[in-house]
Each structure stands twice: as C-alpha cells, then as structure tokens.
C-alpha atoms as a PDB file:
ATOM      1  CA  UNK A   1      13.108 -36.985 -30.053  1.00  0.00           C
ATOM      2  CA  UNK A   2      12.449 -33.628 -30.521  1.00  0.00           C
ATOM      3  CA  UNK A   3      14.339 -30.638 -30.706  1.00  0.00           C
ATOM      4  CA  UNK A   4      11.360 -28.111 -29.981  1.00  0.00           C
ATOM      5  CA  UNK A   5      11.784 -26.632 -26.843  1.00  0.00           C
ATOM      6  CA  UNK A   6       8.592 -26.158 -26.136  1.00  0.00           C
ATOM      7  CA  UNK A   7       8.679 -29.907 -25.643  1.00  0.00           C
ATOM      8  CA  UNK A   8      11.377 -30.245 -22.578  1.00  0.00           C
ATOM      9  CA  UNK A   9       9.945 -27.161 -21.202  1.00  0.00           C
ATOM     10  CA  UNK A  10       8.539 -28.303 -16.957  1.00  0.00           C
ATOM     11  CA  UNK A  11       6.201 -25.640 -16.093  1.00  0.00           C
ATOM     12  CA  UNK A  12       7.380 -25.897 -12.903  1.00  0.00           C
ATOM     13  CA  UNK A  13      11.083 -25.750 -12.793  1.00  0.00           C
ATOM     14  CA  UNK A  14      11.170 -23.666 -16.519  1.00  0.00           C
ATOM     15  CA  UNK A  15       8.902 -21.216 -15.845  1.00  0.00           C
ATOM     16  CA  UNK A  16       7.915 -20.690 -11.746  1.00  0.00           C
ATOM     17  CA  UNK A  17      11.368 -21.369 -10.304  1.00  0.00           C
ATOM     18  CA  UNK A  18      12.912 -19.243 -11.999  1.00  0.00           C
ATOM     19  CA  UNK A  19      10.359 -16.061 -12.595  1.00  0.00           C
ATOM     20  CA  UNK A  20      10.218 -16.141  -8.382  1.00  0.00           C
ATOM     21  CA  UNK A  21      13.875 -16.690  -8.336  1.00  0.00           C
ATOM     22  CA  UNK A  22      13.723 -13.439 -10.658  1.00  0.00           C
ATOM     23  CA  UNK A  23      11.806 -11.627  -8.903  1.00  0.00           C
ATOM     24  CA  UNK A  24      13.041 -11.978  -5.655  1.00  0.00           C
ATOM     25  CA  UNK A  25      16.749 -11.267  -6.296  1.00  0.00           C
ATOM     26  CA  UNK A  26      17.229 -15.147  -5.411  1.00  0.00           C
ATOM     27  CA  UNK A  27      20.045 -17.348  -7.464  1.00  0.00           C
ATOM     28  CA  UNK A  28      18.024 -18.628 -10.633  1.00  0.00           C
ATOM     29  CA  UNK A  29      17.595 -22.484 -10.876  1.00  0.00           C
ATOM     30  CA  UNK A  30      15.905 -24.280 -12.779  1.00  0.00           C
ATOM     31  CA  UNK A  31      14.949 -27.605 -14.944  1.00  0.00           C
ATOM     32  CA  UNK A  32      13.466 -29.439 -17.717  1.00  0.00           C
ATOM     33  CA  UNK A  33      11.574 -32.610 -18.338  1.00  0.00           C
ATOM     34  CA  UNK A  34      14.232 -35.769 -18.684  1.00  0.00           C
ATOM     35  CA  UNK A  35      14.055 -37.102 -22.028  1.00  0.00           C
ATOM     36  CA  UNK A  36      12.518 -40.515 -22.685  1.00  0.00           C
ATOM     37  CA  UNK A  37      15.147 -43.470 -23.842  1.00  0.00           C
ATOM     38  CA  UNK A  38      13.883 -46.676 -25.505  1.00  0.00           C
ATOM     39  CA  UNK A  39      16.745 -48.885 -23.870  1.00  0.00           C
ATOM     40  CA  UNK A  40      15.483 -51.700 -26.144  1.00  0.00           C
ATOM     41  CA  UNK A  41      17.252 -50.039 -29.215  1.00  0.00           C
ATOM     42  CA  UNK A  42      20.911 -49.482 -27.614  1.00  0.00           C
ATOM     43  CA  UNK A  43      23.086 -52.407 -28.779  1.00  0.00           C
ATOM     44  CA  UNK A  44      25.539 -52.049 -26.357  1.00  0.00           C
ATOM     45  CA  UNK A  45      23.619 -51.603 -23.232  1.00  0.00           C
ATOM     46  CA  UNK A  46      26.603 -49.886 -20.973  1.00  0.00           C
ATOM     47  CA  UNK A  47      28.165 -48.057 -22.684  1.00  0.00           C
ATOM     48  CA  UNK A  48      25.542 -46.078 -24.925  1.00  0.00           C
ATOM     49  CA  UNK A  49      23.641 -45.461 -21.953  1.00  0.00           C
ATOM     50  CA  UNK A  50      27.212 -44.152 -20.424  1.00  0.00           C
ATOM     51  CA  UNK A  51      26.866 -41.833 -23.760  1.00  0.00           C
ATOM     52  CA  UNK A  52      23.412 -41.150 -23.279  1.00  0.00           C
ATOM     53  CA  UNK A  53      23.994 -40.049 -19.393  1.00  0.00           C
ATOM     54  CA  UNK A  54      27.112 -37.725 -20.306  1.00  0.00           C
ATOM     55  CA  UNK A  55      26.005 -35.836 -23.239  1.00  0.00           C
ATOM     56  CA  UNK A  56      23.715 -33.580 -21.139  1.00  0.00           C
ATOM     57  CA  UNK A  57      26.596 -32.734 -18.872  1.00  0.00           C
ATOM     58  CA  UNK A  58      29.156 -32.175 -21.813  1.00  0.00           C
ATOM     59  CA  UNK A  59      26.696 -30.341 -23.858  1.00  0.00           C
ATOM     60  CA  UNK A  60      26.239 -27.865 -20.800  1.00  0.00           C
ATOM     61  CA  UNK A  61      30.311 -27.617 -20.219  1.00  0.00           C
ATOM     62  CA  UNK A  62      30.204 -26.920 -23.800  1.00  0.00           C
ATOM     63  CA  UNK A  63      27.828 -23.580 -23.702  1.00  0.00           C
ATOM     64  CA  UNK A  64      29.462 -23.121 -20.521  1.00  0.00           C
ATOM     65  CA  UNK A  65      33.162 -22.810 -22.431  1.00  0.00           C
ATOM     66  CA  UNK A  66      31.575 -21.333 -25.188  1.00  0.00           C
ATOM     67  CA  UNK A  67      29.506 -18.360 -23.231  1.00  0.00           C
ATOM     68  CA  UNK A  68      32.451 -17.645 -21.597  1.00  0.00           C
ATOM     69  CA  UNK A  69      34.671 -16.744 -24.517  1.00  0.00           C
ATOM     70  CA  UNK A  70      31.897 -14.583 -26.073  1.00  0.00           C
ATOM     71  CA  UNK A  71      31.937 -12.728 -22.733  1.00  0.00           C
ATOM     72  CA  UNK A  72      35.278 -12.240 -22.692  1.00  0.00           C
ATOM     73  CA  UNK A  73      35.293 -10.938 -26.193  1.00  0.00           C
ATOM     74  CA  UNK A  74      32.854  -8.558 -25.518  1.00  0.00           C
ATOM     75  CA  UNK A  75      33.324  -7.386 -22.159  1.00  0.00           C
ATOM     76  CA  UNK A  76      37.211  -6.772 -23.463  1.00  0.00           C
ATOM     77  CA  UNK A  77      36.267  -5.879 -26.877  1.00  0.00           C
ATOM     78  CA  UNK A  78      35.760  -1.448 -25.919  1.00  0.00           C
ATOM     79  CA  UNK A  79      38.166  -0.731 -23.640  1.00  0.00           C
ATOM     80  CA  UNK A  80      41.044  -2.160 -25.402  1.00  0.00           C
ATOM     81  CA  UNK A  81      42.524  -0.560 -28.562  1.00  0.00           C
ATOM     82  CA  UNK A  82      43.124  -3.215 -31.490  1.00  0.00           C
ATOM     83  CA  UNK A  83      47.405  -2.467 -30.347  1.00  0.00           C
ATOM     84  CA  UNK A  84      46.447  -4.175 -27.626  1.00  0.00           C
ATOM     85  CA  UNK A  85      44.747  -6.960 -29.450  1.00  0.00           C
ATOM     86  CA  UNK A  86      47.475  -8.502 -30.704  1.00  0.00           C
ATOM     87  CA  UNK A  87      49.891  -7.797 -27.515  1.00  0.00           C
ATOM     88  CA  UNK A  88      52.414  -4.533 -29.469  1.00  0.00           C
ATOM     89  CA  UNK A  89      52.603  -1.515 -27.761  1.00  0.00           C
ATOM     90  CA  UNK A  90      50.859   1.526 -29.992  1.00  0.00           C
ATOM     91  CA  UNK A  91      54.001   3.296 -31.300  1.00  0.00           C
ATOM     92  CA  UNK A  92      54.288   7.161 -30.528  1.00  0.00           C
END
C-alpha cells in the first residue's frame, strides 16, 4: 500500500484522457490503476471486501461534500458583507 501518487497514477487514463479532454474543450475523465488486495489476509471475507469496495466511493463523496463547501465559502465569501454572514440586517 502506498500512498504516493505517483504509484496509482495510469498513464493512460491520468495523464492522456484528460490533457486531450483539456485541450479540446471535452468533459475531463479520467482514472487510476485499481489497487492490489491480498484477499488471503481479510478475516471476514464479505464483509471487509464490502469495506474494501465502498471506501473508494465514500472517500470520493467525501471530497465531493467537502469541495463543495470550500466553494461555497469562497465564491460567497466577497460579495457578502460579514452582516450578512450571520443573517442581521446592517443597521443604518
């Protein structure tokens, strides 16, 4: 295991798919390399694997969630005055 992502990295679907997808205004898809298990060491068979199968999902809902709410705070963050922040009107 390996958290270098130089490691996962497909030349193919991290690198060409989505430098042509880039550069020709196209949606930009892409992929990495599927990471080895060694079903041998699981001790319960089902289930971990049922772990092992959603925690690349869930770890991409989780950026997903999580870039969203940075966007949000930063696309909102200059055009609203810190009265509007915490939902008072500015008093006159």
């Amino acid at each position: 295991m390996s958290l270098n992502p130089a490691v996962h990295a497909d030349p193919v679907g991290t690198i060409l798919f989505p430098l042509i997808a880039a550069v020709t205004r196209l949606p930009i898809i892409g992929w990495a390399k599927p990471v080895p298990v060694d079903v041998r060491r699981l001790k319960n068979y089902r289930r971990d694997y049922l772990f092992i199968a959603a925690a690349g999902p869930a770890a991409n809902f989780l950026l997903a969630v999580a870039s969203a709410v940075v966007l949000r705070l930063v696309s909102d963050a200059p055009r609203r005055s810190p009265a509007a922040w915490s939902g008072r009107r500015p008093s006159r």
